[in-house]
Protein backbone atom coordinates (compact mmCIF):
# COMPACT_ATOMS: atom_id res chain seq x y z
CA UNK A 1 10.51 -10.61 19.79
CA UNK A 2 8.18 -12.98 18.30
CA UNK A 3 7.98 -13.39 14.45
CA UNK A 4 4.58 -14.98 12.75
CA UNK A 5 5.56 -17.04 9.83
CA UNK A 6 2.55 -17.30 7.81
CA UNK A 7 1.83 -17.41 4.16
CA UNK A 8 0.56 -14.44 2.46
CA UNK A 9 -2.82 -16.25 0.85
CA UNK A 10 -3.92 -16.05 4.50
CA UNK A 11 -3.19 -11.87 5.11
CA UNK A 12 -5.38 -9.20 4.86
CA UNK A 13 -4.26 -6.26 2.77
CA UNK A 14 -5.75 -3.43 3.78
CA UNK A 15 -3.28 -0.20 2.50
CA UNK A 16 -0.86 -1.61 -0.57
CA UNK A 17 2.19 0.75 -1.30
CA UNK A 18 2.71 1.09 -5.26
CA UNK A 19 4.82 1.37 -7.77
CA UNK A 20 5.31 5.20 -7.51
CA UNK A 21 7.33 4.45 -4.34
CA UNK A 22 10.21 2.82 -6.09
CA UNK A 23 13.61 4.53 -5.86
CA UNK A 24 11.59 7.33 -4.60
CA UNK A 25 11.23 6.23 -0.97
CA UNK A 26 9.96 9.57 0.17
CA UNK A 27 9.14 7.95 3.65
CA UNK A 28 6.87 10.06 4.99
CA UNK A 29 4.64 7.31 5.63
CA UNK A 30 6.76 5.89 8.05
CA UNK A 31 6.67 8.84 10.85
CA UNK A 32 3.06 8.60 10.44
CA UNK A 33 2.15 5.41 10.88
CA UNK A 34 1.16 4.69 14.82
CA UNK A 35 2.36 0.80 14.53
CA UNK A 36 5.38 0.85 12.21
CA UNK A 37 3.95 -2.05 9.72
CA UNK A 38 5.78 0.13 6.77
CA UNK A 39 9.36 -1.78 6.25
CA UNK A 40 11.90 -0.73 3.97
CA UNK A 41 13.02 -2.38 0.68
CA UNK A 42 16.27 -1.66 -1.29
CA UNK A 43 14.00 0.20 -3.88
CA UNK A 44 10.47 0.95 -2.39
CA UNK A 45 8.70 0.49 1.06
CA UNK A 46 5.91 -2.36 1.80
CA UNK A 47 3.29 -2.53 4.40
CA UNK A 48 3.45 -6.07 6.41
CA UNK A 49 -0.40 -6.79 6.11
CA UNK A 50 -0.58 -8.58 9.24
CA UNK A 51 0.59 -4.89 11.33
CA UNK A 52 -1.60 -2.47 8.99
CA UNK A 53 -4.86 -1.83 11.60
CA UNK A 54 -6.11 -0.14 8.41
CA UNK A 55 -5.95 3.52 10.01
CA UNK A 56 -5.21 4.60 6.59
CA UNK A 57 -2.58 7.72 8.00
CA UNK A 58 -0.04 6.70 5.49
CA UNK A 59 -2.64 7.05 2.51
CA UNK A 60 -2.68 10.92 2.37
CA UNK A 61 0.71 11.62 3.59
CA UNK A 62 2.25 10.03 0.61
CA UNK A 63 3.89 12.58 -1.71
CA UNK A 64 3.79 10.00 -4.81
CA UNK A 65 0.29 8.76 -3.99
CA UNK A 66 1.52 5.50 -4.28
CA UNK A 67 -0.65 4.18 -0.91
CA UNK A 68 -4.28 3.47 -1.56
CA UNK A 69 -6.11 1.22 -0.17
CA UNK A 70 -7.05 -2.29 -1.27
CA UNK A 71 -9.98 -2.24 -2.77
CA UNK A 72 -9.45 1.24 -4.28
CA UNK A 73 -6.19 -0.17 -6.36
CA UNK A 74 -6.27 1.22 -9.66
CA UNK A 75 -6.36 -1.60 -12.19
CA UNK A 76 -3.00 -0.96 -13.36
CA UNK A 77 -1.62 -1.64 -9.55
CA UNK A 78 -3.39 -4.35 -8.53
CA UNK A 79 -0.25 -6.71 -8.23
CA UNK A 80 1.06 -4.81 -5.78
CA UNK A 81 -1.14 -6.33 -3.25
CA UNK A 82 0.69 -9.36 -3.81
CA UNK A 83 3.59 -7.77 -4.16
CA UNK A 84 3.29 -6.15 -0.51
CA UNK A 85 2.55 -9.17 0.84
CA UNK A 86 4.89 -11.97 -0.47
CA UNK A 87 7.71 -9.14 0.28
CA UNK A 88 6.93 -10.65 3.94
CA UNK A 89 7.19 -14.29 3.11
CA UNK A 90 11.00 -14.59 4.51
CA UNK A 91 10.50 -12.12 7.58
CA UNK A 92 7.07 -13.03 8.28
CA UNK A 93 5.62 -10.59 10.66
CA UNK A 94 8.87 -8.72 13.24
CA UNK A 95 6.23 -6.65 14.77
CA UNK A 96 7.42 -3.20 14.16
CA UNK A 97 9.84 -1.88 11.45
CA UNK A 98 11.83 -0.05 13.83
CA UNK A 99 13.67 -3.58 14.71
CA UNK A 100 14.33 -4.37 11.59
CA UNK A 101 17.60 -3.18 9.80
CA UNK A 102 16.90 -1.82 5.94
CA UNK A 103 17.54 -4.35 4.00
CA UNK A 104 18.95 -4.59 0.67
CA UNK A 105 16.26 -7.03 -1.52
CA UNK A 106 13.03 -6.21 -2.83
CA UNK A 107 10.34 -8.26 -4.08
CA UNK A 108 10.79 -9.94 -8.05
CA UNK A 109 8.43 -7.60 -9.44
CA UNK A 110 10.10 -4.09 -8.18
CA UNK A 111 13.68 -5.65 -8.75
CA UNK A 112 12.52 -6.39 -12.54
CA UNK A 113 11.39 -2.65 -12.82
CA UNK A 114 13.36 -0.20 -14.88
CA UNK A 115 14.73 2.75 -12.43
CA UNK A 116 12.67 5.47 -11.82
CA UNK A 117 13.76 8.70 -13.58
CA UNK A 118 14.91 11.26 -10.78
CA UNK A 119 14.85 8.46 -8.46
CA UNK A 120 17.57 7.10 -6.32
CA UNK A 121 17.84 3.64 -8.02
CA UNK A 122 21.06 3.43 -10.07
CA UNK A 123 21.92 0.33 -12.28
């Protein structure tokens, strides 16, 4: 398996996962998308910008419509573009989330986030 190490002022965003994701993980996104670029957090998912080929199946499949794409970010959730994309700073780009283990950190901004009411997140 090859892993791109990049940095994130150089990726693409195309879909950005929001905040209405966190400790709701609903993960219907991932059976959907066709090149697993969606990677689990401890708290919410993240697309890996650098995988997305911007087919946009995740977008409507998302219970919490927390997936939009890029340039349709409300202003409220623009961050998150940033926050999808340094999430991917350590790992880079594995290639498919299906060889990567969940893993247990999240980016700053989600891990500074109260818990979700009725989510899964307990502090």
């Amino acid at each position: 398996m090859t892993i791109l190490h990049t940095t994130h002022e150089t990726w693409p965003v195309a879909f950005v996962i929001t905040q209405g994701c966190v400790d709701i993980k609903d993960k219907t996104c991932l059976t959907v998308c066709p090149v697993d670029c969606i990677y689990e957090g401890e708290r919410m998912t993240y697309i890996q910008p650098l995988e997305c080929i911007d087919c946009g199946a995740c977008a409507p499949q998302c219970p919490q419509d927390a997936i939009y794409y890029e340039l349709d970010l409300p202003a409220d959730r623009q961050e998150y573009a940033r926050v999808n994309a340094e999430f991917f700073d350590d790992i880079g780009s594995p290639g498919s989330s299906s060889t990567v283990d969940l893993t247990d950190r999240d980016h700053e901004t989600v891990r500074a986030l109260p818990a979700t009411p009725g989510g899964t997140h307990e502090r």
